[in-house]
C-alpha atoms as a PDB file:
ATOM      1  CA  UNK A   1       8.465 -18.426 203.923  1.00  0.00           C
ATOM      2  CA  UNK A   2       8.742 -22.314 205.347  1.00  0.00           C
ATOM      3  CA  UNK A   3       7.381 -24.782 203.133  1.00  0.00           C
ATOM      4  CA  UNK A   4       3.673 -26.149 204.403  1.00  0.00           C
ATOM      5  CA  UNK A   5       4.038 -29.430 206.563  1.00  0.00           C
ATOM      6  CA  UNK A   6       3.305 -32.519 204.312  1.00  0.00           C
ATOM      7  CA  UNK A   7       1.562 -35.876 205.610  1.00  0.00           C
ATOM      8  CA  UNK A   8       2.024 -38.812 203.506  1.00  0.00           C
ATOM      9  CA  UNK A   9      -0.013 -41.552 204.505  1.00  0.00           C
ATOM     10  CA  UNK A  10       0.462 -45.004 202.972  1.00  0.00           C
ATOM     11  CA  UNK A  11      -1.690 -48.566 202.952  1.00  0.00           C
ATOM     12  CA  UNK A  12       0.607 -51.132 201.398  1.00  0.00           C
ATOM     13  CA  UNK A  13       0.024 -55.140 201.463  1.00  0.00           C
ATOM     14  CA  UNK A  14       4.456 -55.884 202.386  1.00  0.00           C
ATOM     15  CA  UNK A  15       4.225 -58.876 200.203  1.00  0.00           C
ATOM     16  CA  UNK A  16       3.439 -56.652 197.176  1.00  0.00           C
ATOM     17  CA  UNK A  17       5.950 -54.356 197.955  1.00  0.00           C
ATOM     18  CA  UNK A  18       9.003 -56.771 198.614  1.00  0.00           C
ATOM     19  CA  UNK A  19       7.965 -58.128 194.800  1.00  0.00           C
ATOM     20  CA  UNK A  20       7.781 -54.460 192.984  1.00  0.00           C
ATOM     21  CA  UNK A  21      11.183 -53.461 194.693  1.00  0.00           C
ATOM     22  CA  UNK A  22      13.389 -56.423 193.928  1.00  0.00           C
ATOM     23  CA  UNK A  23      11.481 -56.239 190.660  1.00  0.00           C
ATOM     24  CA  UNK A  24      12.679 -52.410 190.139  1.00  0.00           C
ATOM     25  CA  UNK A  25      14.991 -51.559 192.863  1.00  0.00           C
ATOM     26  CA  UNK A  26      16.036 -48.235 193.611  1.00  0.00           C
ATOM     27  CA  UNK A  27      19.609 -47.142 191.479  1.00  0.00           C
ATOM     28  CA  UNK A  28      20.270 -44.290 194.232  1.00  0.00           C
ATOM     29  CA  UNK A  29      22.491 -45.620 196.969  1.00  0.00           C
ATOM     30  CA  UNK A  30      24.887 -44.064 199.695  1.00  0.00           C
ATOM     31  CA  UNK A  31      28.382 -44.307 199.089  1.00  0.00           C
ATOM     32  CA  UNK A  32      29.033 -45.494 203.195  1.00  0.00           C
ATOM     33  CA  UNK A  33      26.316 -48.716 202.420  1.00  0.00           C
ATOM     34  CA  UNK A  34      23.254 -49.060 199.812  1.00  0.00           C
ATOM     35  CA  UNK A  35      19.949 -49.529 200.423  1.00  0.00           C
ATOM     36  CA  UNK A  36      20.150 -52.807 199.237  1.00  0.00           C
ATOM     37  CA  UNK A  37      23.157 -54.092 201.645  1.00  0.00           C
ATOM     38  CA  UNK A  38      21.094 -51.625 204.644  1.00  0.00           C
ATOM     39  CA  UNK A  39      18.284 -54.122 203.546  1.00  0.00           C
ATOM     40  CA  UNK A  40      20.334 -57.344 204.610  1.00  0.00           C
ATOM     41  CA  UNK A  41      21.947 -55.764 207.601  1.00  0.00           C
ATOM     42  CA  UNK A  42      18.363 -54.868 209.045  1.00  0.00           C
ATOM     43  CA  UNK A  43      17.463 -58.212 208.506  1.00  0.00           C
ATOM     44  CA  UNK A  44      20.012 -59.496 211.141  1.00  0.00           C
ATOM     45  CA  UNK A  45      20.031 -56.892 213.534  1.00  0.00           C
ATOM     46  CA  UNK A  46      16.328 -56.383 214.177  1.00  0.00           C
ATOM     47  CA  UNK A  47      16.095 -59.957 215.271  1.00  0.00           C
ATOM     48  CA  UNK A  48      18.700 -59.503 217.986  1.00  0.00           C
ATOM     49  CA  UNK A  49      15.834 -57.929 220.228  1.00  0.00           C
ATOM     50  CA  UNK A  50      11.950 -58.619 220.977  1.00  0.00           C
ATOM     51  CA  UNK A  51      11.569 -55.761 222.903  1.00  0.00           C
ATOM     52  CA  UNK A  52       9.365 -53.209 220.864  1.00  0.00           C
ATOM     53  CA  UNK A  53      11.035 -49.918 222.187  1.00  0.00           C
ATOM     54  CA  UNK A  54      14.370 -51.783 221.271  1.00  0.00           C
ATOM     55  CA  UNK A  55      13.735 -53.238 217.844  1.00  0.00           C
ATOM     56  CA  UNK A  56      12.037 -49.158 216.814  1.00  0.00           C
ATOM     57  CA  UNK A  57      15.205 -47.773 218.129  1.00  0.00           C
ATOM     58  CA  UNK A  58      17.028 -50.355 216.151  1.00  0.00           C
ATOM     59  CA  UNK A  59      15.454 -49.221 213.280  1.00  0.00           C
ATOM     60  CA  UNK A  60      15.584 -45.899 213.862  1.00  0.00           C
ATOM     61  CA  UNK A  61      19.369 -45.373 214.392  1.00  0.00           C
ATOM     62  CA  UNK A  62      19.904 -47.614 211.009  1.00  0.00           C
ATOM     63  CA  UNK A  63      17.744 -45.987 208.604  1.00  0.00           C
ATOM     64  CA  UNK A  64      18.611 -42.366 209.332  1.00  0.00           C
ATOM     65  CA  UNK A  65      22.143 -43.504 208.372  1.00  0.00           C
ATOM     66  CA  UNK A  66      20.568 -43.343 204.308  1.00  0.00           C
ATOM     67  CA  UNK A  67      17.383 -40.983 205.251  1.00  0.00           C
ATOM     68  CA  UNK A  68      18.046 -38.227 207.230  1.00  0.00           C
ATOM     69  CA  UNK A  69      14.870 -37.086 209.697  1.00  0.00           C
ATOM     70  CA  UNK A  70      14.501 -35.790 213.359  1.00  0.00           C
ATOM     71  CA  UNK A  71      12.133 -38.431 214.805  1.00  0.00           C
ATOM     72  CA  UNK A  72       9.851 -41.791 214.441  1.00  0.00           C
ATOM     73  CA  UNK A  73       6.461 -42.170 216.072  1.00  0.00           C
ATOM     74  CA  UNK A  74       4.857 -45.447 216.154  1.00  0.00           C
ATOM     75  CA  UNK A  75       1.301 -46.846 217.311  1.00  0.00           C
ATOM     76  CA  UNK A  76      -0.938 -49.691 217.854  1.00  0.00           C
ATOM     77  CA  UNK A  77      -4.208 -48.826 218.959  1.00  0.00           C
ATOM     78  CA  UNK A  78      -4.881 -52.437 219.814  1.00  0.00           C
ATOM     79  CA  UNK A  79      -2.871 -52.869 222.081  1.00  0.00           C
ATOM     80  CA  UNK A  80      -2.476 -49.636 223.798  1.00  0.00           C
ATOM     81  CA  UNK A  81       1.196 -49.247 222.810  1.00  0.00           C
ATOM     82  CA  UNK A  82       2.742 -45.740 221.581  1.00  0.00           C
ATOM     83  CA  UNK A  83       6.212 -44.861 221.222  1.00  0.00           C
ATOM     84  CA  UNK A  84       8.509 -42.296 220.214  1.00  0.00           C
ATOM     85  CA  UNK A  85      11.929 -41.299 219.717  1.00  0.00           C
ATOM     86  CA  UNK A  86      13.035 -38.087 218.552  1.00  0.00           C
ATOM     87  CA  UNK A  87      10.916 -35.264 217.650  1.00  0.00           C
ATOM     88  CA  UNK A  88       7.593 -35.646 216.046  1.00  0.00           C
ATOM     89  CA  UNK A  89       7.141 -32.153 214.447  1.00  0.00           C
ATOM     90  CA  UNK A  90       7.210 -30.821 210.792  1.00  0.00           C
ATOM     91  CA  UNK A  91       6.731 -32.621 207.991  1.00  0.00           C
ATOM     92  CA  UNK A  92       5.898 -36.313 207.869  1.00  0.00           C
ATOM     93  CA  UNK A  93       5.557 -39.227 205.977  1.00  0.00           C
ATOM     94  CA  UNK A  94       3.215 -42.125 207.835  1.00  0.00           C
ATOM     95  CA  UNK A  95       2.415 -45.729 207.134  1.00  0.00           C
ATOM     96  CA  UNK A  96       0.032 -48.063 208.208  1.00  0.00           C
ATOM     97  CA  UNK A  97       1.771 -51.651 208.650  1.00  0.00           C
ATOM     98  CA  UNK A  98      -0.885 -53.674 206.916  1.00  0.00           C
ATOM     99  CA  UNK A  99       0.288 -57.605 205.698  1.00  0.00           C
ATOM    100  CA  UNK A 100      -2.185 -59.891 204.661  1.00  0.00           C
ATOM    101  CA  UNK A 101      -2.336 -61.459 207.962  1.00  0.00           C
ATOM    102  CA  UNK A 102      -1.996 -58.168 210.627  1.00  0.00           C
ATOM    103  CA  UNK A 103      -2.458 -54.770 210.962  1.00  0.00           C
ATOM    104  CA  UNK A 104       0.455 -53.793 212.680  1.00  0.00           C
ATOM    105  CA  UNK A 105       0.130 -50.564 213.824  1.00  0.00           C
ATOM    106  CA  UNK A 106       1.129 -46.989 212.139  1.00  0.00           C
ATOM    107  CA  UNK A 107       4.519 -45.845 211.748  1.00  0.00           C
ATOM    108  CA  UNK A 108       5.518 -41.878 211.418  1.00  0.00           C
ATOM    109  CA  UNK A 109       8.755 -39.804 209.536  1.00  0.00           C
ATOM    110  CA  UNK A 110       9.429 -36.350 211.027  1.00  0.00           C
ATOM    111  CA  UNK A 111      11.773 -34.446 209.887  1.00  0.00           C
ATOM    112  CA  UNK A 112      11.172 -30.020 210.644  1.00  0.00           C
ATOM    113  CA  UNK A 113      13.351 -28.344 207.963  1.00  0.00           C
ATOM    114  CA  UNK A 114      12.747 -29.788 204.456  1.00  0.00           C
ATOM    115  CA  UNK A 115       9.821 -32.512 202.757  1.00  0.00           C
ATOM    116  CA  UNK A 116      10.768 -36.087 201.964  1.00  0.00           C
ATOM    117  CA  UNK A 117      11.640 -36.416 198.277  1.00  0.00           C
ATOM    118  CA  UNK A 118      10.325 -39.348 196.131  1.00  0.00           C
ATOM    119  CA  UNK A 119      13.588 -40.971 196.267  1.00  0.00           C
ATOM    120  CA  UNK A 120      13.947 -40.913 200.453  1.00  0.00           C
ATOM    121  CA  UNK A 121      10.461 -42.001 200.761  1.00  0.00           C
ATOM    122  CA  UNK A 122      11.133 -44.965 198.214  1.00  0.00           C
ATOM    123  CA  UNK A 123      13.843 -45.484 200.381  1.00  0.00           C
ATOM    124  CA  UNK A 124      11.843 -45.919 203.823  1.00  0.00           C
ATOM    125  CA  UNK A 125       9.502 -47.785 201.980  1.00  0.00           C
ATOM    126  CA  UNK A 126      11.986 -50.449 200.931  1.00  0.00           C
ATOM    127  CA  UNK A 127      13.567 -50.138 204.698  1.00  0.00           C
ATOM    128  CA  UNK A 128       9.831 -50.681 206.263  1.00  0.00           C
ATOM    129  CA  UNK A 129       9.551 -54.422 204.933  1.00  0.00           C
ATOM    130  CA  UNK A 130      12.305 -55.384 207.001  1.00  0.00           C
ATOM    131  CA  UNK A 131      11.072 -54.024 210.085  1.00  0.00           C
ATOM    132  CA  UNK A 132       7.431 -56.305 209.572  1.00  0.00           C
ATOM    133  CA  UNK A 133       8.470 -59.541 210.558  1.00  0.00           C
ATOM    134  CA  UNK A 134      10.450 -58.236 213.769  1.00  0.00           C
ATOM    135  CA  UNK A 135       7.838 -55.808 214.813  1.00  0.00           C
ATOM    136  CA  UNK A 136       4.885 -58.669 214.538  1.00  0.00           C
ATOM    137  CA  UNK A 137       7.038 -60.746 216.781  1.00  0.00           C
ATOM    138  CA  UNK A 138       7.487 -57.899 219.472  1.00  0.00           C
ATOM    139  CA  UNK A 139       3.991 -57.264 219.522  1.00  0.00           C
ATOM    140  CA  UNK A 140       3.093 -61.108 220.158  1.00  0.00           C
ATOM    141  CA  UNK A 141       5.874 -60.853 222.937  1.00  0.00           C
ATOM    142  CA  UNK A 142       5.054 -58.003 224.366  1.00  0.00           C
ATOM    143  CA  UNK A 143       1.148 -59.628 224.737  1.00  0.00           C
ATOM    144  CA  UNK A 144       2.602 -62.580 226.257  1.00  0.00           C
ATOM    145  CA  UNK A 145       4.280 -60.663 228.471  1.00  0.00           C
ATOM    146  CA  UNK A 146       0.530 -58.768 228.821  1.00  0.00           C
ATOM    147  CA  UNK A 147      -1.272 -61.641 229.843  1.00  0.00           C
ATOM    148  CA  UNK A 148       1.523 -62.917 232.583  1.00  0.00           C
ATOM    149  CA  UNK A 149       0.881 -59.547 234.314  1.00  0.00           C
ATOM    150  CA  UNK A 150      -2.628 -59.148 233.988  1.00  0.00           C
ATOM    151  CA  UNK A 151      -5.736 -59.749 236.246  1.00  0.00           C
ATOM    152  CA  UNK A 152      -7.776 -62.316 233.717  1.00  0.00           C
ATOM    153  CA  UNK A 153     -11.393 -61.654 234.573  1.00  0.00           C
ATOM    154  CA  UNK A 154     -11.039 -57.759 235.414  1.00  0.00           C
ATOM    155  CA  UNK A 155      -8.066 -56.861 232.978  1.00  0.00           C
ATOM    156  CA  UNK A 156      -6.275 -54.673 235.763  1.00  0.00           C
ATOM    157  CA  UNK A 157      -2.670 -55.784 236.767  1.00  0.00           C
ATOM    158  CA  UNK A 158      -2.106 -59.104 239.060  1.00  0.00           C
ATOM    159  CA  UNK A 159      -0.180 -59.380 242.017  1.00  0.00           C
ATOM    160  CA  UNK A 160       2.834 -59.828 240.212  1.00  0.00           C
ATOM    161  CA  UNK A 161       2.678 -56.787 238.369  1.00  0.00           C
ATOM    162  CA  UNK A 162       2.061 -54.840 241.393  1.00  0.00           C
ATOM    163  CA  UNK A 163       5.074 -56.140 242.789  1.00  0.00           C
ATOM    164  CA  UNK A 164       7.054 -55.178 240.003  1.00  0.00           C
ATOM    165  CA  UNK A 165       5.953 -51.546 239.022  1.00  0.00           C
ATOM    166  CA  UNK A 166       5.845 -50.701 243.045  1.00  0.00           C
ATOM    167  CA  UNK A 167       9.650 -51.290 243.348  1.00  0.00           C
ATOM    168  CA  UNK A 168      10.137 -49.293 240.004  1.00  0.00           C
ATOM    169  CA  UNK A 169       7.498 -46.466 241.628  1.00  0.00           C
ATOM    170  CA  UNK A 170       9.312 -46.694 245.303  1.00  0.00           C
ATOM    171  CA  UNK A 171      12.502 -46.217 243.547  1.00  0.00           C
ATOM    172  CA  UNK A 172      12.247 -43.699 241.076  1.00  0.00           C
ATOM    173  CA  UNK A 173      10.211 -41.985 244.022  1.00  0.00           C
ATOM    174  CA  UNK A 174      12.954 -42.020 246.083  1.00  0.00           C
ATOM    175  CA  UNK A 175      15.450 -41.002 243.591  1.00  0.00           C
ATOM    176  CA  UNK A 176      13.938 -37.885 242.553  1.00  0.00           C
ATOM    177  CA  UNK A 177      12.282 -37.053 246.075  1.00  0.00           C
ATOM    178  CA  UNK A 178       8.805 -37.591 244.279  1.00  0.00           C
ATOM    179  CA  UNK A 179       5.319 -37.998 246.418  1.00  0.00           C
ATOM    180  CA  UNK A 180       3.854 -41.249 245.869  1.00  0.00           C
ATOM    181  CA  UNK A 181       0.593 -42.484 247.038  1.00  0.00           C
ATOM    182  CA  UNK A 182      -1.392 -45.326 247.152  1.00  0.00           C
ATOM    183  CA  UNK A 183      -5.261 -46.427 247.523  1.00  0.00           C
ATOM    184  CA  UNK A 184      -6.207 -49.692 248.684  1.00  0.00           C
ATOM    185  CA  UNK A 185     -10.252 -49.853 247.736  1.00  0.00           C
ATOM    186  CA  UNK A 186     -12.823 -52.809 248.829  1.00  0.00           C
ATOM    187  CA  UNK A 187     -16.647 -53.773 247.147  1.00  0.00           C
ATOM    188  CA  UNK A 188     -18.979 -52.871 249.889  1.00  0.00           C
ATOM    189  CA  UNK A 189     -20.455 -55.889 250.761  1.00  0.00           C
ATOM    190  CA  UNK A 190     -19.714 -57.627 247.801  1.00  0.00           C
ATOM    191  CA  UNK A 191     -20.433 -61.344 248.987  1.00  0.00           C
ATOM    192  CA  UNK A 192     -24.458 -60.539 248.758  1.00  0.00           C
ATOM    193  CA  UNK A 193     -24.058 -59.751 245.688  1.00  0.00           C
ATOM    194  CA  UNK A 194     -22.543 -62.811 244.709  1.00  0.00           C
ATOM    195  CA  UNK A 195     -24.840 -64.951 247.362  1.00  0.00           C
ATOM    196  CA  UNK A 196     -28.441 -62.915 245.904  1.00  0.00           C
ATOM    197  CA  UNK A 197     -27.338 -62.084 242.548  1.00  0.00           C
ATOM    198  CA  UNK A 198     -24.293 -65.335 240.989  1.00  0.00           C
ATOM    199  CA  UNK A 199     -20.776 -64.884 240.756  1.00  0.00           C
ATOM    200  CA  UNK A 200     -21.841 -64.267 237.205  1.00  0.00           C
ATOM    201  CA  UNK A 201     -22.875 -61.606 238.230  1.00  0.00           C
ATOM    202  CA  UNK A 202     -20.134 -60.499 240.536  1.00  0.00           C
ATOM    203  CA  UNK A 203     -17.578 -61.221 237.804  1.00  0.00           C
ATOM    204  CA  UNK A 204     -20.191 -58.558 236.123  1.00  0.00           C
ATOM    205  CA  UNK A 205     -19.739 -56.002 238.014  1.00  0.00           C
ATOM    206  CA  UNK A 206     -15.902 -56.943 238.974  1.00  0.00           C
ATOM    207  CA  UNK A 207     -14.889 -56.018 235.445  1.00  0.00           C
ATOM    208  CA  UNK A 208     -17.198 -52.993 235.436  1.00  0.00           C
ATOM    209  CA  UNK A 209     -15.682 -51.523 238.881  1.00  0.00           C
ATOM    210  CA  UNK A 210     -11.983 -51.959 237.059  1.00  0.00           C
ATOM    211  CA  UNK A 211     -13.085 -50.253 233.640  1.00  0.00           C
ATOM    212  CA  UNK A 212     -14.887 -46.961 235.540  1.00  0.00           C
ATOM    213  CA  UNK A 213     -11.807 -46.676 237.998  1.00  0.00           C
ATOM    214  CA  UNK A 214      -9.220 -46.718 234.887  1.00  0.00           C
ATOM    215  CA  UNK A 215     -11.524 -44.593 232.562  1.00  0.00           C
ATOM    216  CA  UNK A 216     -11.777 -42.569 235.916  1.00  0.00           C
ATOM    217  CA  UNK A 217      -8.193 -42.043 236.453  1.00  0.00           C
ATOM    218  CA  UNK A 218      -4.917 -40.542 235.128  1.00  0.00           C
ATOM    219  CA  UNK A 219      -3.206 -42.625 232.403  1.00  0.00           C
ATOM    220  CA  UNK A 220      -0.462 -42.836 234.527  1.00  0.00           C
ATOM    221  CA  UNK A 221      -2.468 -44.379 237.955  1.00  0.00           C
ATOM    222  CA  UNK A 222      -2.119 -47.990 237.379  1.00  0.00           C
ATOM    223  CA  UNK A 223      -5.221 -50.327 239.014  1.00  0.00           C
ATOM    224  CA  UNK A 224      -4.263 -54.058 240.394  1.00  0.00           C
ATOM    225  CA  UNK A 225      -6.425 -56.731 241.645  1.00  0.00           C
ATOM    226  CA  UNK A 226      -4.749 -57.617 244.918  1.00  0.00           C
ATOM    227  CA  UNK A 227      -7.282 -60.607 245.684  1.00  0.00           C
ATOM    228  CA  UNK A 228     -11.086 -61.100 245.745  1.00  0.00           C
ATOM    229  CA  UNK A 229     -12.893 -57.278 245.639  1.00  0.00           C
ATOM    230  CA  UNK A 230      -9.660 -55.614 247.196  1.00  0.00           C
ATOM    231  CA  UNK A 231      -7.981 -53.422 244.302  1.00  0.00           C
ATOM    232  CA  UNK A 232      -4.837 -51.317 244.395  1.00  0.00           C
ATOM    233  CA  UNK A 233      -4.066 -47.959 242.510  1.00  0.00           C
ATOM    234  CA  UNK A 234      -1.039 -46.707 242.471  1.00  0.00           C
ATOM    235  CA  UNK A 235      -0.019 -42.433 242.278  1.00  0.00           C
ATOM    236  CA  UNK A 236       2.855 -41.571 241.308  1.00  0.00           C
ATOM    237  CA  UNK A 237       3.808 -38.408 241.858  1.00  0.00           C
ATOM    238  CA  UNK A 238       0.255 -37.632 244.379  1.00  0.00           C
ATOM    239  CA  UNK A 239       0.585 -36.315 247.621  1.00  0.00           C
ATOM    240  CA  UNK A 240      -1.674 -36.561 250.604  1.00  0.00           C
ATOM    241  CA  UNK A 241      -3.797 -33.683 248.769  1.00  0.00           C
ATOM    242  CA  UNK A 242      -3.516 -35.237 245.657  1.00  0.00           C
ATOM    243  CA  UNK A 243      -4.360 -38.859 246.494  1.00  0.00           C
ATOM    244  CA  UNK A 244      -8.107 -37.963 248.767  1.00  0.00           C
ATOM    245  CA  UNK A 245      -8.800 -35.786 245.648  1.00  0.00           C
ATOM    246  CA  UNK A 246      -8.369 -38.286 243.611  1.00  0.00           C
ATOM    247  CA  UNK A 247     -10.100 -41.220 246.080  1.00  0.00           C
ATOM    248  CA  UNK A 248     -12.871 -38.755 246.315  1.00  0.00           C
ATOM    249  CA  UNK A 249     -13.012 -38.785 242.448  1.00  0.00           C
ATOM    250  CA  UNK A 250     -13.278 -42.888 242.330  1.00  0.00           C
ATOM    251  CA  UNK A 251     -15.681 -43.430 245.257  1.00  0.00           C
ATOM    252  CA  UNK A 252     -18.103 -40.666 244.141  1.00  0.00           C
ATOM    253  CA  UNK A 253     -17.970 -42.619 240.354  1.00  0.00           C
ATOM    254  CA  UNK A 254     -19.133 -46.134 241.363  1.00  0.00           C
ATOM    255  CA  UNK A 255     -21.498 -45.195 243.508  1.00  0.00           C
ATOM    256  CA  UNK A 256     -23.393 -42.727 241.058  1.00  0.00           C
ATOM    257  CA  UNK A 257     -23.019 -45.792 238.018  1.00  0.00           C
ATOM    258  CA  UNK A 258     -25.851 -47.912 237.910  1.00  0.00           C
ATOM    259  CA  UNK A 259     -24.929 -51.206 237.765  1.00  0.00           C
ATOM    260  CA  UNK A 260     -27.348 -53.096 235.560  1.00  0.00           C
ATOM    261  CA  UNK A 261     -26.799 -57.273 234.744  1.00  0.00           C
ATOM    262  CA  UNK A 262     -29.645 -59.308 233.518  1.00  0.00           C
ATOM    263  CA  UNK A 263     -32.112 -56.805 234.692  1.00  0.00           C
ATOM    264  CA  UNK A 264     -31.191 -56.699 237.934  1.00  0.00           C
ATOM    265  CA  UNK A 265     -29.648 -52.982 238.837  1.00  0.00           C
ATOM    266  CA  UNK A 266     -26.986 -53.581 241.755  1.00  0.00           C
ATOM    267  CA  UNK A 267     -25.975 -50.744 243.549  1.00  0.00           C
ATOM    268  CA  UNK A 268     -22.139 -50.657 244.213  1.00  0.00           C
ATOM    269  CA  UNK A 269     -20.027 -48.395 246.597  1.00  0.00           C
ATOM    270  CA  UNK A 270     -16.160 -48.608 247.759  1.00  0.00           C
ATOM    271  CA  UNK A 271     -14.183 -48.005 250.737  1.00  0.00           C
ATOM    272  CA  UNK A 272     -10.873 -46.425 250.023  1.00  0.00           C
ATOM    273  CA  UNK A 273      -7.937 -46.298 252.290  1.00  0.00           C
ATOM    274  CA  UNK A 274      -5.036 -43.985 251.111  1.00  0.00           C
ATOM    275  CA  UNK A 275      -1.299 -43.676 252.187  1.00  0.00           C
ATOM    276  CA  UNK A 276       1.497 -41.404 251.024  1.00  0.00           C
ATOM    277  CA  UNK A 277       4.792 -42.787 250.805  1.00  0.00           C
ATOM    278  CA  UNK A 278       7.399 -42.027 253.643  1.00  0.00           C
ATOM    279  CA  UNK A 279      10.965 -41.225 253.272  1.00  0.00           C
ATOM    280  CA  UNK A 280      12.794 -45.027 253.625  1.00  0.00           C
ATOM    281  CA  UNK A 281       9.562 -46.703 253.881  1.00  0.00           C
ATOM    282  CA  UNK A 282       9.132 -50.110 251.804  1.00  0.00           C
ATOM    283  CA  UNK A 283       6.198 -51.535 249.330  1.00  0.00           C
ATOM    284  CA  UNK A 284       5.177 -53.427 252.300  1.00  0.00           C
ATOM    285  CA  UNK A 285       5.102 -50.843 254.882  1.00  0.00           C
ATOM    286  CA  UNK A 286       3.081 -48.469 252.734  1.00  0.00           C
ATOM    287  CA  UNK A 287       0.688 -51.161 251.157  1.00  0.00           C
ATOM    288  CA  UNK A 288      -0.053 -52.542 255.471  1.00  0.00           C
ATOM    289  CA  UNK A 289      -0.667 -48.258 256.085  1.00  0.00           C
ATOM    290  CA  UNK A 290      -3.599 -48.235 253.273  1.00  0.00           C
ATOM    291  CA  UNK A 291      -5.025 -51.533 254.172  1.00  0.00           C
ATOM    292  CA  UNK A 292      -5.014 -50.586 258.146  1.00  0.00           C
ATOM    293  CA  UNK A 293      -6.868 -47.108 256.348  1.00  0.00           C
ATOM    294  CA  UNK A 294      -9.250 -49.045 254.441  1.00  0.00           C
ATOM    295  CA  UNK A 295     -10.298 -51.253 257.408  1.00  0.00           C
ATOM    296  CA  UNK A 296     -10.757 -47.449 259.340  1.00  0.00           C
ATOM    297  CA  UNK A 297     -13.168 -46.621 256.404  1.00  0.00           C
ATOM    298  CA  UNK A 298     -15.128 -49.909 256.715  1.00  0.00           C
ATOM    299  CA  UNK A 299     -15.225 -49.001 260.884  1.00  0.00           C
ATOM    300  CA  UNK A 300     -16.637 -45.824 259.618  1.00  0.00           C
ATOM    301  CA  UNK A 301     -19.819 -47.043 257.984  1.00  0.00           C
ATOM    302  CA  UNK A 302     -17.860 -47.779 254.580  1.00  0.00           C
ATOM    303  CA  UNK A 303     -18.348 -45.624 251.420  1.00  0.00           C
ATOM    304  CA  UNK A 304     -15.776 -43.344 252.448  1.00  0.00           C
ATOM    305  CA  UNK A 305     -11.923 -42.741 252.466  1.00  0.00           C
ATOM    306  CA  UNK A 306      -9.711 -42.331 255.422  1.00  0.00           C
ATOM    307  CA  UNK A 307      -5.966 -41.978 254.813  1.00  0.00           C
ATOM    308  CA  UNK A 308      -3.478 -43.797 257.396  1.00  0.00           C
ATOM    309  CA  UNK A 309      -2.546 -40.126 258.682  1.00  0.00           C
ATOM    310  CA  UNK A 310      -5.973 -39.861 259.763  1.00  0.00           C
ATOM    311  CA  UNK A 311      -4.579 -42.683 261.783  1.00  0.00           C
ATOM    312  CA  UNK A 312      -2.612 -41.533 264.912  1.00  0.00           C
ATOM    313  CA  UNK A 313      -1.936 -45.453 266.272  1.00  0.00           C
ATOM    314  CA  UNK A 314      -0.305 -46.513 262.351  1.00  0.00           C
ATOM    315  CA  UNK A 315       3.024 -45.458 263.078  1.00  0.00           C
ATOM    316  CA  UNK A 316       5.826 -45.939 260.911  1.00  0.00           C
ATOM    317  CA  UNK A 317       7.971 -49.452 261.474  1.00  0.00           C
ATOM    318  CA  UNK A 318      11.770 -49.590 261.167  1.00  0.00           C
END
């Protein structure tokens, strides 16, 4: 019969633990390189990177050297960011990264076949304090990084980071013969509410629109703010189906929220125009198919979706 699945979960303050290890450290070591010479080597590698996924794979392909295990999981719930390499089943030994400054997130030990013994958890535990400072300054890069690509009033992605991820999307779409879609959306009438109601308002319900369409969508649909009320979302991996399901979905949620600032309730509706990526088509030519749908949809009466193949006179430029 296997052995149950452990789960080991640790609070430690680092500073206290770097002073009870080089107060008792550990006699076992590995005849290829100690703990304690693993311990200075970590030191200099993990600051050749900032990069988070880099600086856990770092990590990861050093300490398994000593400590033998099948995967690492790590999370930080503040700032959204999960990662994982190797496989996270069977037993496991997790710690939350807590210094007397930050909580840095939790990390995870997997290993399937056999438990951690004392000694390779002492181990990890000694190999954890090097990873702090590193990890605390990829987290502080990769919110820098954040903030350069982010929308500040709404929180969705800026221009910039549309431009990015939509070559990465085009591409990989293109590679693997994936669907991709996208839906340009517009606030009906959103200047009255700003002209009866104060752009505090508006930045009010700005920032509300952006939270119900991400809390609305897949995690892997990613909302911009492509100037004033105009938003983009982009699907990866949506077809035509896919994309008016999924419009549908969005226009039918802001316009049954009730919208309520200062007393004042504000009714809000969107008008969505969709497009599904053509074979050699560019960012551009896609994004000026949903915007030519999303003016259709305002022609219409607004509150609705049309998608660009709706659309006989969009025809696709060369």
């Amino acid at each position: 019969m296997a052995a149950p699945m452990t789960a080991r979960i640790l609070d430690f303050d680092t500073s206290k633990l770097t002073d009870a290890y080089s107060r008792n450290p550990s006699k076992k070591t590995d005849p290829r390189r100690s703990v304690s010479r693993l311990i200075t080597h970590l030191s200099t590698v993990l600051q050749t990177s900032i990069e988070l996924a880099e600086i856990l794979h770092i990590f990861n392909d050093e300490v398994r050297q000593i400590v033998p295990f099948d995967g690492i999981a790590y999370q930080h719930q503040a700032s959204r960011y999960e990662y994982a390499i190797g496989k996270s089943n069977g037993h496991s030994s997790s710690y939350r990264l807590q210094t007397p400054d930050d909580f840095l997130g939790e990390l995870s030990f997997h290993r399937s076949k056999a438990r951690f013994t004392e000694t390779e958890l002492e181990t990890i535990e000694r190999l954890i304090v090097s990873l702090i400072y590193p990890l605390r300054n990829g987290l502080r890069y990769q919110e820098a990084v954040k903030s350069a690509l982010t929308d500040a009033l709404t929180g969705a992605g800026n221009r910039i980071s549309m431009e990015n991820v939509m070559a990465r999307e085009l591409g990989l779409a293109s590679r693997y013969q994936q669907p991709l879609s996208v839906l340009m959306l517009d606030l009906d009438y959103f200047k009255n509410v700003n002209d009866q109601h104060g752009h505090a308002t508006g930045d009010y319900v700005l920032k509300s629109v952006v939270h119900s369409l991400q809390a609305a969508s897949r995690c892997a649909d990613m909302t911009f703010r492509y100037g004033g009320e105009e938003f983009v979302i982009l699907l990866n991996k949506t077809d035509i189906a896919g994309a008016q399901i999924t419009a549908e979905r969005l226009r039918s949620t802001i316009e049954n929220l009730s919208f309520n600032f200062e007393g004042n309730n504000i009714p809000v509706t969107i008008s969505i125009g969709a497009a599904t990526l053509r074979i050699g088509e560019s960012k551009e030519e896609l994004l000026m198919r949903a915007d030519k749908a999303l003016y259709g949809s305002k022609e219409k009466g607004r509150n609705c979706i049309t998608h660009a193949e709706e659309l006989p006179n969009i025809t696709h430029a060369h």
